[in-house]
Protein backbone atom coordinates (compact mmCIF):
# COMPACT_ATOMS: atom_id res chain seq x y z
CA UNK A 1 24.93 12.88 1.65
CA UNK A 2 22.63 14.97 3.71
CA UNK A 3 21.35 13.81 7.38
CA UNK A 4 17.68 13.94 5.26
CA UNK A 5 18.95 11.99 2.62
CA UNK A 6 20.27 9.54 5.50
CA UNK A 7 17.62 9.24 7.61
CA UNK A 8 15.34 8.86 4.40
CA UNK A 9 16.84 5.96 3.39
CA UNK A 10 17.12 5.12 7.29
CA UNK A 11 13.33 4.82 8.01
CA UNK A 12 13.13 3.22 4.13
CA UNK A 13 14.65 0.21 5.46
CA UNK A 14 13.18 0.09 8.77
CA UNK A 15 9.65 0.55 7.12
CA UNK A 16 11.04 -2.73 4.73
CA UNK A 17 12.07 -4.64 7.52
CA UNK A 18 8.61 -4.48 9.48
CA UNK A 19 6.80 -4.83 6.69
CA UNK A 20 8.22 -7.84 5.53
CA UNK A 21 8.97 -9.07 9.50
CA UNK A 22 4.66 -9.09 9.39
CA UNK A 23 4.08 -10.56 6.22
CA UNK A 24 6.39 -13.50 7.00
CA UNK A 25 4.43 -13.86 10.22
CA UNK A 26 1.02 -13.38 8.53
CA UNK A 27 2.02 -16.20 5.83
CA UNK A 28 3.10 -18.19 8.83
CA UNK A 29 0.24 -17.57 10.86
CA UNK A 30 -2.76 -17.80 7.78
CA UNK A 31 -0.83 -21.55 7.27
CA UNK A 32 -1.28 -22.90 11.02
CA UNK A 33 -4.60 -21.68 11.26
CA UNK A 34 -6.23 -23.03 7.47
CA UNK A 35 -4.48 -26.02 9.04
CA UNK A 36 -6.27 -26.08 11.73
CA UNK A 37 -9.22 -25.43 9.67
CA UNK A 38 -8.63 -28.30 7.92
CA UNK A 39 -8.41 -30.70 10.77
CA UNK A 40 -11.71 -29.49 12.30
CA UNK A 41 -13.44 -29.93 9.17
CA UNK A 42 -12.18 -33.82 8.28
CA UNK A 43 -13.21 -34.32 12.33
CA UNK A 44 -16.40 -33.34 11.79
CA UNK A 45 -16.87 -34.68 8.20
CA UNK A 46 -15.79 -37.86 9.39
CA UNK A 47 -18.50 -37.87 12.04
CA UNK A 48 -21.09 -36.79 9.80
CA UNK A 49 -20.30 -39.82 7.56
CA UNK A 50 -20.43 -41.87 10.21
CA UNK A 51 -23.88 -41.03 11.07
CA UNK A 52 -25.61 -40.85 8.33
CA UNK A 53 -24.33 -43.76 6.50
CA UNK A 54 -24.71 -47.30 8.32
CA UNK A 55 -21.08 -49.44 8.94
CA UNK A 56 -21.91 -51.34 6.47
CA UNK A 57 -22.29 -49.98 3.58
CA UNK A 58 -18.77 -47.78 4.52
CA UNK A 59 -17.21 -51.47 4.80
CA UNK A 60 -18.54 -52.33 1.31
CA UNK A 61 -17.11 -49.42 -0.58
């Protein structure tokens, strides 16, 4: 095999590697943050509830 043929298939795989290195990381990262997301939102949902609907009726349901 040539050296293009070899350093073809050389920067092939190092072009796989880092691409798939940052999509793992991406997936990894999009998870902690809709996570995150998620928590803010059920904070403030919960405090919403809270004041717009008196103890009581929450209690009774």
């Amino acid at each position: 095999m040539r050296i293009k043929g070899k350093l073809f298939i050389f920067m092939l795989a190092l072009f796989l590697f880092f691409s798939l290195s940052v999509w793992f990381y991406t997936e990894i990262l999009f998870d902690k943050v809709n996570e995150k997301w998620a928590e803010r939102f059920i904070k403030k949902q919960i405090i919403f509830d809270k004041k717009s609907h008196p103890s009581s009726s929450i209690a009774r349901a």
